[in-house]
N, C-alpha and C. Protein backbone atom coordinates (compact mmCIF):
# COMPACT_ATOMS: atom_id res chain seq x y z
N UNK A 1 63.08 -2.88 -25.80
CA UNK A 1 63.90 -1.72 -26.08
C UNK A 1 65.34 -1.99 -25.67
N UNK A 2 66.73 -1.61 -26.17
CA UNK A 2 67.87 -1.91 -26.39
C UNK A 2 68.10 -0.48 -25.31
N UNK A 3 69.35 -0.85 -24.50
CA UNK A 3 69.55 0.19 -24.01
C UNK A 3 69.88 1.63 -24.46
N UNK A 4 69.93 1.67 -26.34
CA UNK A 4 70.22 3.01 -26.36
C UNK A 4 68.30 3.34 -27.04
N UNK A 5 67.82 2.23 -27.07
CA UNK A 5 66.50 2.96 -27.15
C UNK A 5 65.68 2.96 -26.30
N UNK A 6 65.78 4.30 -25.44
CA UNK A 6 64.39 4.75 -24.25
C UNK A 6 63.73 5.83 -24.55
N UNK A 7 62.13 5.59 -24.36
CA UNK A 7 61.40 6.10 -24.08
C UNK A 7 61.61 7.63 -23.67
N UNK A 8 60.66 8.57 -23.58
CA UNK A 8 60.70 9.38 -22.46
C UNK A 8 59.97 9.03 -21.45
N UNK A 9 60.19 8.07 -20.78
CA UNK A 9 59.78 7.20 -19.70
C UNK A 9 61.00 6.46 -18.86
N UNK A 10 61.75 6.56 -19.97
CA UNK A 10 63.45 6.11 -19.52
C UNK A 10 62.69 4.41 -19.79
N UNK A 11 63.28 3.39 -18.93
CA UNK A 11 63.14 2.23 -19.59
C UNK A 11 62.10 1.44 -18.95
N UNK A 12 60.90 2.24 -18.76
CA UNK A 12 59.69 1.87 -18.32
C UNK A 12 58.77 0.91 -19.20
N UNK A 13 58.94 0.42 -19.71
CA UNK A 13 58.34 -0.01 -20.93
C UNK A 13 56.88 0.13 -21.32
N UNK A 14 56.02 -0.42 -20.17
CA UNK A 14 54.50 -0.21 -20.31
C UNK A 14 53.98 1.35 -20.30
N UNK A 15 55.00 2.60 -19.83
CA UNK A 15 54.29 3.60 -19.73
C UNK A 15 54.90 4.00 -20.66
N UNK A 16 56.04 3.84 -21.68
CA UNK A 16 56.40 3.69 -23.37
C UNK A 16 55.51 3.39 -24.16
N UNK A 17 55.13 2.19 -24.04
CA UNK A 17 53.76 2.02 -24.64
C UNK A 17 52.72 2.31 -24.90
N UNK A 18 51.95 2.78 -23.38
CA UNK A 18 51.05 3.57 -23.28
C UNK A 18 51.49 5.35 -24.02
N UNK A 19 52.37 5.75 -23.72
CA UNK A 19 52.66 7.14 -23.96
C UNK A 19 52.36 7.39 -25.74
N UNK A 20 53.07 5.82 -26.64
CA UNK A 20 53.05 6.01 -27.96
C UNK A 20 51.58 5.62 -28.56
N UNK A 21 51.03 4.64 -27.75
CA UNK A 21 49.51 4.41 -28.34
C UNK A 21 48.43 5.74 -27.96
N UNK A 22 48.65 6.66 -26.57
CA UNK A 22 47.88 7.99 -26.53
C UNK A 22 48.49 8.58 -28.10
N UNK A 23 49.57 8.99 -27.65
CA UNK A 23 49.92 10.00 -28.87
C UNK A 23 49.48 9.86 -30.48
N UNK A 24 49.43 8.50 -30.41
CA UNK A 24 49.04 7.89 -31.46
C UNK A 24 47.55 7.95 -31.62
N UNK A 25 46.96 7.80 -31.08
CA UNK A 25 45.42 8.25 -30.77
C UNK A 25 45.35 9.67 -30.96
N UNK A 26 45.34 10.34 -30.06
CA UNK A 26 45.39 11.74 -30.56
C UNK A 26 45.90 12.46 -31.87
N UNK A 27 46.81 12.19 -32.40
CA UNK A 27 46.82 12.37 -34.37
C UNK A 27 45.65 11.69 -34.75
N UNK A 28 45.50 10.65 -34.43
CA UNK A 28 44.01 9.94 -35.17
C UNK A 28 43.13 10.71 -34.94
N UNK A 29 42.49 10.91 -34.03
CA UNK A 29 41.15 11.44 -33.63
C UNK A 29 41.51 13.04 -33.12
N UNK A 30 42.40 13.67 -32.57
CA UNK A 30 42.33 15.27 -32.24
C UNK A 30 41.61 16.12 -33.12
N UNK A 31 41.85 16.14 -34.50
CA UNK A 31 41.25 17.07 -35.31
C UNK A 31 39.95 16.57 -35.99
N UNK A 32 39.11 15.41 -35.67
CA UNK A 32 38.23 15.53 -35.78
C UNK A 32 37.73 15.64 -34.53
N UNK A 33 37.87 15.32 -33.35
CA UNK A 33 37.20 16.12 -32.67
C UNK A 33 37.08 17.12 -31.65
N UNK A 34 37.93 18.32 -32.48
CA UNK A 34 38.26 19.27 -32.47
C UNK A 34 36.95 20.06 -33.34
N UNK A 35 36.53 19.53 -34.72
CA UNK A 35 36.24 20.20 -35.79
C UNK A 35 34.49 19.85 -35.47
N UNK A 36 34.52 18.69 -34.78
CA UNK A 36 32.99 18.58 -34.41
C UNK A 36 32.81 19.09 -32.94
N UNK A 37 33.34 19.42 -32.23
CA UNK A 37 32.83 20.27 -30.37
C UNK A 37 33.27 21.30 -31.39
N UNK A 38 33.68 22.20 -31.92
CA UNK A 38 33.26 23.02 -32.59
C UNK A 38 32.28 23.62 -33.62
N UNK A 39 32.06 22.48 -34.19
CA UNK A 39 30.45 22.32 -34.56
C UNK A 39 29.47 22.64 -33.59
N UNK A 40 29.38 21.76 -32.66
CA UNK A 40 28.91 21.77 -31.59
C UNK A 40 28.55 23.43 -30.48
N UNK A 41 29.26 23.83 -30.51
CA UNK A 41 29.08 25.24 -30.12
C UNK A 41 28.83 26.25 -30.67
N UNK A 42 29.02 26.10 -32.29
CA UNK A 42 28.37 27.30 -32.89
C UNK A 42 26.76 26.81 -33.14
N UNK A 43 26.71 25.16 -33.26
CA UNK A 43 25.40 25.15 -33.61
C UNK A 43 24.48 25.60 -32.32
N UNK A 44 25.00 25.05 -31.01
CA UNK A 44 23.88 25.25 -29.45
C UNK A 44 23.89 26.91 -29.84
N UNK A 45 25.20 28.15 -30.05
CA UNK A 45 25.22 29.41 -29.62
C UNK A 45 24.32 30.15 -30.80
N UNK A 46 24.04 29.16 -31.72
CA UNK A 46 23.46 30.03 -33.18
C UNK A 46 21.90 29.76 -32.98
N UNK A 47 21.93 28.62 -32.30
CA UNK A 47 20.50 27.84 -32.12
C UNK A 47 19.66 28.83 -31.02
N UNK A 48 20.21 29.22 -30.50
CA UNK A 48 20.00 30.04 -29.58
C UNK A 48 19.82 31.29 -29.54
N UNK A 49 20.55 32.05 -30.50
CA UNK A 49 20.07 33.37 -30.75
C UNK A 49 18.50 33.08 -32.16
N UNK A 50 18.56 32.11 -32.34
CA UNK A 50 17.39 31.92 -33.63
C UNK A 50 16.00 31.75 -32.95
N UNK A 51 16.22 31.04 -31.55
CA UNK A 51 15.18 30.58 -30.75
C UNK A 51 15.07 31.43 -29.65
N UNK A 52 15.95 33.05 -29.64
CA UNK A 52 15.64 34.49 -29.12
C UNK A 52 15.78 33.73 -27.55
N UNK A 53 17.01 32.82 -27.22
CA UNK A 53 17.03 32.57 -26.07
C UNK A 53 18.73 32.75 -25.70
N UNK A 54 19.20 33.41 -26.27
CA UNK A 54 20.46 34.23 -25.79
C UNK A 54 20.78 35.16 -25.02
N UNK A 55 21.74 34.79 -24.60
CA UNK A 55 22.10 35.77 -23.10
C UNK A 55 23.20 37.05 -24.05
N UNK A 56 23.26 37.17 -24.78
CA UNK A 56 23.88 37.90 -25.36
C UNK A 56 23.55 39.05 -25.85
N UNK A 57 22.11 39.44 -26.09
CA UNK A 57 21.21 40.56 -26.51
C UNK A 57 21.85 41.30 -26.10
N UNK A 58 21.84 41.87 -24.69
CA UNK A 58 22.49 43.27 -24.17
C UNK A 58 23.81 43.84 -24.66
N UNK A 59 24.47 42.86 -24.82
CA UNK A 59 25.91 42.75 -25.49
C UNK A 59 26.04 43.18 -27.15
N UNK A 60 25.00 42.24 -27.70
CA UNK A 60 24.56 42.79 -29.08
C UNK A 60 24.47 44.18 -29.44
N UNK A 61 23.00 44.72 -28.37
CA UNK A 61 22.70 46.22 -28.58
C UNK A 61 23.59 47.12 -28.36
N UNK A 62 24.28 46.44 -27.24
CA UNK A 62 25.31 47.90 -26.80
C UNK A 62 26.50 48.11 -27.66
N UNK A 63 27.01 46.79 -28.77
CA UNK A 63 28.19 46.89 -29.57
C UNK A 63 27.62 47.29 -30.93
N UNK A 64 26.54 47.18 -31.15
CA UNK A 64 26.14 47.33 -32.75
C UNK A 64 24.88 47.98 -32.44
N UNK A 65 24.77 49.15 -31.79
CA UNK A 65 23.88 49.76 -31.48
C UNK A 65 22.95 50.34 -32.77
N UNK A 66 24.16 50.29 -34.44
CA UNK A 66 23.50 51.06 -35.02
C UNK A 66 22.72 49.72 -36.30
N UNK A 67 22.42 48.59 -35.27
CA UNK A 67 21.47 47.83 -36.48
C UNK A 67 20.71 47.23 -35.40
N UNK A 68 19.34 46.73 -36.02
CA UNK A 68 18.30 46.19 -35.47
C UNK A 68 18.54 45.20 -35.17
N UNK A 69 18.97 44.76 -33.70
CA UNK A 69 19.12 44.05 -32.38
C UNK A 69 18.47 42.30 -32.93
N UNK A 70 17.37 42.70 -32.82
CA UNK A 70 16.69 41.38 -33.15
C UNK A 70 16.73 40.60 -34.83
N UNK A 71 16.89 41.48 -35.63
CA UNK A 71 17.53 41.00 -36.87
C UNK A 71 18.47 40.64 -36.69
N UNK A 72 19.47 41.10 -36.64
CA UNK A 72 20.73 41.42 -36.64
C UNK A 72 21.25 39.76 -36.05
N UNK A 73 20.70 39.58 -34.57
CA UNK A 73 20.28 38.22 -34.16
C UNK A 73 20.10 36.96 -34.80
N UNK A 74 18.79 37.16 -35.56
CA UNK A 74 18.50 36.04 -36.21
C UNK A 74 19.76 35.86 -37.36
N UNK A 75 19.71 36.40 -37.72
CA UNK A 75 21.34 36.40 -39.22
C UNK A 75 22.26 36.15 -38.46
N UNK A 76 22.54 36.43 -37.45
CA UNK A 76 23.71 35.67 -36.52
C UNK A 76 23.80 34.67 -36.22
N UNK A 77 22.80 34.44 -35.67
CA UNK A 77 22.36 32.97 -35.53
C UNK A 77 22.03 31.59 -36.38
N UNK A 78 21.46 32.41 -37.90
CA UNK A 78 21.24 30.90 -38.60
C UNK A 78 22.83 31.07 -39.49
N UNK A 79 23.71 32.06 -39.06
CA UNK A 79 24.84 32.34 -39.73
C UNK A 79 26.13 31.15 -39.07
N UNK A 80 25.51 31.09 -37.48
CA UNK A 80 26.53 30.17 -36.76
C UNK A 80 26.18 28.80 -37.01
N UNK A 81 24.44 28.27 -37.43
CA UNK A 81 24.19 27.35 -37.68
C UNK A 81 24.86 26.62 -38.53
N UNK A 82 24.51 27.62 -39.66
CA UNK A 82 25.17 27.07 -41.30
C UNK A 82 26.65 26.99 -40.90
N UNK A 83 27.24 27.27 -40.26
CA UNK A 83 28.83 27.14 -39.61
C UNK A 83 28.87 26.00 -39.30
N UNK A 84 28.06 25.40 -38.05
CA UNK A 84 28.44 24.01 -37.15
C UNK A 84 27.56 22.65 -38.40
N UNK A 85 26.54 23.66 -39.50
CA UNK A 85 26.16 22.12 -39.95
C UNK A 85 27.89 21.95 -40.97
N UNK A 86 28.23 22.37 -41.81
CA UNK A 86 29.44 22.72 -42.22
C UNK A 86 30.12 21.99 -41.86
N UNK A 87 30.64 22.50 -40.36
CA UNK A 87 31.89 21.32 -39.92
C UNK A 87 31.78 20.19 -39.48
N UNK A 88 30.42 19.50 -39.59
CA UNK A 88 29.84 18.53 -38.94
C UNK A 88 30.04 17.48 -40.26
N UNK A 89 29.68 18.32 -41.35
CA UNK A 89 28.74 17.50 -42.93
C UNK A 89 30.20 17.50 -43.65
N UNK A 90 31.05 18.49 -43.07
CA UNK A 90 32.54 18.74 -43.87
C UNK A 90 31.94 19.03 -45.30
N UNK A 91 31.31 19.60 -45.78
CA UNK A 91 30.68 19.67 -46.96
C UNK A 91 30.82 21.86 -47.21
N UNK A 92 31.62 21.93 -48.22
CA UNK A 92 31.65 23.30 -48.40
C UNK A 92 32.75 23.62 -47.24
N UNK A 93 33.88 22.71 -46.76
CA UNK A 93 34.68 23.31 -45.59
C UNK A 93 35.43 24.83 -45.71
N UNK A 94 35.70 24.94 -47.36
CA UNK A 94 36.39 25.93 -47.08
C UNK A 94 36.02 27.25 -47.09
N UNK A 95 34.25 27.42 -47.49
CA UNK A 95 33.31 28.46 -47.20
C UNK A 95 33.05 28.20 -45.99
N UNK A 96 32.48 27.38 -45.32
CA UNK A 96 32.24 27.22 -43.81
C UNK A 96 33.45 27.92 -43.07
N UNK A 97 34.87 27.36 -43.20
CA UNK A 97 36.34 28.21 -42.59
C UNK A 97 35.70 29.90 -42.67
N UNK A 98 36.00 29.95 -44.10
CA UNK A 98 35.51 31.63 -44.39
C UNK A 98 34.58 32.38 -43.31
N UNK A 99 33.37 31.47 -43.73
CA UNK A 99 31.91 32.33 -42.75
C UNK A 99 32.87 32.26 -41.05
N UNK A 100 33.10 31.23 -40.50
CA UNK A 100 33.85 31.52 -39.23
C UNK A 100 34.56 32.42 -38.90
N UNK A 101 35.73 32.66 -39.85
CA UNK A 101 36.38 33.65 -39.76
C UNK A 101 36.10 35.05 -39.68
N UNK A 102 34.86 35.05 -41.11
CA UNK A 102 34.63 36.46 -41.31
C UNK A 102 33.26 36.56 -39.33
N UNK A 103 33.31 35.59 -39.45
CA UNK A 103 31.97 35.92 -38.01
C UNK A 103 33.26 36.30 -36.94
N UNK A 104 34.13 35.80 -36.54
CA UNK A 104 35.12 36.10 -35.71
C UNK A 104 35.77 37.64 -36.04
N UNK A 105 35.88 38.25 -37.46
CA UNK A 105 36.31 39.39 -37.67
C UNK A 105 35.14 40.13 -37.24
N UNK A 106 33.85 40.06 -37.20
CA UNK A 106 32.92 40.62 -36.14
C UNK A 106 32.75 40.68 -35.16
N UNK A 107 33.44 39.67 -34.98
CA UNK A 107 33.44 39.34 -32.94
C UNK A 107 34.51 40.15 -32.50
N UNK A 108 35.50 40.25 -33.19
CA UNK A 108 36.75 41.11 -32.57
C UNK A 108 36.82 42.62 -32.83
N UNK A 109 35.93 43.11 -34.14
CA UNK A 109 35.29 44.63 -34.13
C UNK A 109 34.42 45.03 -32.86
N UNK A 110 33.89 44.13 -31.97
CA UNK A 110 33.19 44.62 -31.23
C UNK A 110 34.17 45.57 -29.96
N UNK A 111 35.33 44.88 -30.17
CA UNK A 111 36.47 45.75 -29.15
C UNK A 111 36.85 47.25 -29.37
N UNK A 112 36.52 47.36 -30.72
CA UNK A 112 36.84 48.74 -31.34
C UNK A 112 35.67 49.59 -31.67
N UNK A 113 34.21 48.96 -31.72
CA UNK A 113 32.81 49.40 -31.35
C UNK A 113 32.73 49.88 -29.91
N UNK A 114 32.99 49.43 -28.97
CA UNK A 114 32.89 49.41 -27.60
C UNK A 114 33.56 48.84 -26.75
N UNK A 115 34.95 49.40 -26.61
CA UNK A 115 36.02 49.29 -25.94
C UNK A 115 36.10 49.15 -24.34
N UNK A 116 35.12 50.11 -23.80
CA UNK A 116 34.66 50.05 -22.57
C UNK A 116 34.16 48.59 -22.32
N UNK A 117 33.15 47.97 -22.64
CA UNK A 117 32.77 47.05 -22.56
C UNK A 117 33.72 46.26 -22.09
N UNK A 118 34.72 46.04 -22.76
CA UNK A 118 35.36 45.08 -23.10
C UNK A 118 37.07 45.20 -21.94
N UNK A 119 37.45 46.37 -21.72
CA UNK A 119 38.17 46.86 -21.17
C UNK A 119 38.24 47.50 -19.61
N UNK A 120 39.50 47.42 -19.12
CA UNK A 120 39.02 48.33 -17.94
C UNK A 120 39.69 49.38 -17.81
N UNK A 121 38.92 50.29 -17.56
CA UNK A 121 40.10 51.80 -17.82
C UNK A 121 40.81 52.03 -18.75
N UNK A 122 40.23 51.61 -20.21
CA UNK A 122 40.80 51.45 -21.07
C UNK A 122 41.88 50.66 -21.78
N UNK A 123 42.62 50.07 -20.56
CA UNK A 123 43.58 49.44 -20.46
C UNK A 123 43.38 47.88 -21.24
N UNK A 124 43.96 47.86 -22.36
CA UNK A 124 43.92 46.51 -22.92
C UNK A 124 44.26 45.05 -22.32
N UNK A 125 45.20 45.55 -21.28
CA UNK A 125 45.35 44.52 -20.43
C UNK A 125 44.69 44.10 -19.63
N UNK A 126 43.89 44.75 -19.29
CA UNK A 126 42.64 44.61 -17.57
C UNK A 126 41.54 43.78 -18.42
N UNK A 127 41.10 42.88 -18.80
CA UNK A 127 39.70 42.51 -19.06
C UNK A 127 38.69 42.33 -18.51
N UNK A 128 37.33 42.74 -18.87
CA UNK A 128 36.56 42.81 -17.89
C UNK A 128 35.78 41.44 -18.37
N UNK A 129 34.79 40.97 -17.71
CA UNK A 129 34.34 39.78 -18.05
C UNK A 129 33.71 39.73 -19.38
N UNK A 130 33.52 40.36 -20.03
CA UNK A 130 32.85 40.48 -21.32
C UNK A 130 34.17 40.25 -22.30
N UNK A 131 34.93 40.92 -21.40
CA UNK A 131 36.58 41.02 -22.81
C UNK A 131 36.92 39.66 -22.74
N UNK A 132 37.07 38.84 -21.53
CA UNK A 132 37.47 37.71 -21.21
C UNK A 132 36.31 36.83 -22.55
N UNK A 133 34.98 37.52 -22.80
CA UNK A 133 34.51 36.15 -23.32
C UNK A 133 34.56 36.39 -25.11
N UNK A 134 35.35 37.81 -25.45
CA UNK A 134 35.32 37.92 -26.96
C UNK A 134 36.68 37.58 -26.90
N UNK A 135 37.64 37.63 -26.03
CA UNK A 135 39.38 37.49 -26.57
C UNK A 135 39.45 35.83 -26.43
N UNK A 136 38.21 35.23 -25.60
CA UNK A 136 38.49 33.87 -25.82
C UNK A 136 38.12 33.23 -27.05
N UNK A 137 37.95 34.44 -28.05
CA UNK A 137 37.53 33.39 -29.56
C UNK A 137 38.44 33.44 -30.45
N UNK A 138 39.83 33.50 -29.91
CA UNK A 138 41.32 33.75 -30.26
C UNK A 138 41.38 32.01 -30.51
N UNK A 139 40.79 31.04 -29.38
CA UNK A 139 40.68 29.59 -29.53
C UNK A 139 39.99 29.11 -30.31
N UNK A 140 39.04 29.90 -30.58
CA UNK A 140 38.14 29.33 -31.69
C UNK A 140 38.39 29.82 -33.48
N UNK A 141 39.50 30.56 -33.42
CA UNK A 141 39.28 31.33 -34.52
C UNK A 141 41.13 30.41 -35.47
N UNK A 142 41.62 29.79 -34.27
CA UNK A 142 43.05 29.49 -33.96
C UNK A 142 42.63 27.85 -34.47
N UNK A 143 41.28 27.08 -33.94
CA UNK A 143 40.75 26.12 -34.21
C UNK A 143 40.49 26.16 -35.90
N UNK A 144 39.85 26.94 -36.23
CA UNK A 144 39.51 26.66 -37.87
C UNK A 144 40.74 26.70 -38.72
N UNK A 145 42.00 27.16 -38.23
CA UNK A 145 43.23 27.05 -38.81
C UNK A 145 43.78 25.58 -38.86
N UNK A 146 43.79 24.81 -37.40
CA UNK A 146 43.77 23.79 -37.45
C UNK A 146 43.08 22.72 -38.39
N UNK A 147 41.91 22.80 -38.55
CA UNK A 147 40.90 22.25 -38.88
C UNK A 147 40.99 22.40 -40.22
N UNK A 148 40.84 23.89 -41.38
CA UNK A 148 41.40 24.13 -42.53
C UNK A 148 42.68 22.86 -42.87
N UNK A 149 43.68 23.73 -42.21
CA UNK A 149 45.15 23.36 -42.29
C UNK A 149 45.15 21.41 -42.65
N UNK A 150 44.35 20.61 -41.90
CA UNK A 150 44.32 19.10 -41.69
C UNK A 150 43.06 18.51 -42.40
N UNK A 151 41.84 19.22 -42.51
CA UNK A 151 40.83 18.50 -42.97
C UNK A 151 40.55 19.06 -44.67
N UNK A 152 41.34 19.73 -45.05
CA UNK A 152 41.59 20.19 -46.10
C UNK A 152 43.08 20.00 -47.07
N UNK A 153 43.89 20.77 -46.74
CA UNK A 153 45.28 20.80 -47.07
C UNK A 153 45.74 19.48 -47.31
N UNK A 154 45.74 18.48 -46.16
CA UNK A 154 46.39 17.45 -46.35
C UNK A 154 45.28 16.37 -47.38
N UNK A 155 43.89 16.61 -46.81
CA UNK A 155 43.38 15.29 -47.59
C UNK A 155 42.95 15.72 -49.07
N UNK A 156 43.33 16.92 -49.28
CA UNK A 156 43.18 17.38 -50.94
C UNK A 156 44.34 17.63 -51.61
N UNK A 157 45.40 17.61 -51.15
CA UNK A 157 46.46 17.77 -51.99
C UNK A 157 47.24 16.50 -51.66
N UNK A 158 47.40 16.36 -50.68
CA UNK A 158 48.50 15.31 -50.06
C UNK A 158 50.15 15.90 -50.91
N UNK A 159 50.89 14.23 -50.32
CA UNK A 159 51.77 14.62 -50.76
C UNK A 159 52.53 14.98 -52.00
N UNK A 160 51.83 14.50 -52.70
CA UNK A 160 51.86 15.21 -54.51
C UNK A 160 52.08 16.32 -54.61
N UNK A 161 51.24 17.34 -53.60
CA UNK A 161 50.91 19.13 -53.86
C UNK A 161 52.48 19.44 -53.16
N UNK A 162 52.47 19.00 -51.95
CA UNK A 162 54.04 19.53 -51.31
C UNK A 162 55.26 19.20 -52.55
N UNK A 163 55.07 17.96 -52.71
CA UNK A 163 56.45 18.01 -53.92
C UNK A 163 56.48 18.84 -54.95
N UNK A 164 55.01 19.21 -55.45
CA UNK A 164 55.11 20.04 -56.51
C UNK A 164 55.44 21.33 -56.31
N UNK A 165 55.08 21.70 -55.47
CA UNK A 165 55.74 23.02 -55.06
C UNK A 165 57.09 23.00 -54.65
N UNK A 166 57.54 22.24 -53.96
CA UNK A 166 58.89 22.04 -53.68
C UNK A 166 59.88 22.29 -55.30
N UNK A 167 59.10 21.51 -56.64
CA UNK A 167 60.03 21.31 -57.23
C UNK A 167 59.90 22.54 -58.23
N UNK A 168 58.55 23.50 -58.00
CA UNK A 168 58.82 24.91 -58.29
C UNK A 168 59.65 25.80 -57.75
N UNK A 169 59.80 25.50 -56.79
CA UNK A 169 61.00 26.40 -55.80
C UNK A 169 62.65 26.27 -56.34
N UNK A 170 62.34 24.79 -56.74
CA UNK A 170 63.53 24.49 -57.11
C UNK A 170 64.16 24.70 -58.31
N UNK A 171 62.80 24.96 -59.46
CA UNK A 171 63.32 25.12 -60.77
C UNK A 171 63.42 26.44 -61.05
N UNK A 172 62.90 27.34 -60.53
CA UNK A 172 63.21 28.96 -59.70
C UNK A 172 64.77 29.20 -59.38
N UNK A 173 65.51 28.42 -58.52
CA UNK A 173 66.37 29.04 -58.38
C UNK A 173 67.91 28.43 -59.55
């Protein structure tokens, strides 16, 4: 490196190196495995309500009090399956995205089903441990954007699709 080219390491060289081969690694591999430990958790959490060994029942009944608990369950469950085989098989990604999403727009009705639950003193800010474990699917729901956005977008259009739009914009104005 020339003294006007440093690192953010300043002129460390080996931890330059190291810093650009992580980073470099991580574009390689982050979003896939990102898209499979997300696999990964809907398949153990779906597998689990199918095999009626979820800790979640009580939670179920008390937010969707007005459908049958144990149905309701199983369709949840082979619903998260067909999710994690999806992002695993990448096969059907952008129905798999969908079903996630639309399962996450269920997960976040449960705040407006049963607010208490989820709240303390009403207060949107106070979470109680239950709120803590539906507002944490803000990461998971934030993940399939990622995942869409890179395992889709880019390897089906590439850069062909960006120019073409670019040069609609352009013949527009």
């Amino acid at each position: 490196m020339s003294k006007k080219e440093t690192g953010v390491f300043g002129h460390i060289r080996w931890l330059n190196t190291l810093d650009r081969f992580l980073i470099s690694e991580m574009h390689q591999w982050g979003v896939q495995v990102l898209r499979v430990t997300l696999a990964i958790v809907y398949l153990w959490f779906g597998l689990l309500k199918i095999i009626g060994a979820t800790p979640v029942v009580d939670l179920v009944r008390q937010t969707y009090f007005f459908l049958p608990t144990n149905d309701f369950l199983l369709i949840l469950g082979c619903w998260e399956v067909l999710i994690g085989v999806g992002l695993i098989s990448k096969k059907c990604l952008r129905t798999t995205l969908a079903l996630l999403w639309l399962q996450m727009v269920g997960t976040f009705f449960s705040l407006l089903l049963a607010p208490s639950l989820f709240f303390l003193d009403g207060n949107p800010f106070l979470l109680t441990v239950l709120g803590e474990f539906i507002i944490k699917n803000i990461v998971l729901t934030a993940s399939g954007l990622v995942i869409g956005g890179y395992e889709i977008g880019l390897k089906r259009y590439g850069h062909d699709y960006v120019l073409q739009v670019e040069n609609v914009k352009s013949k527009r104005e």
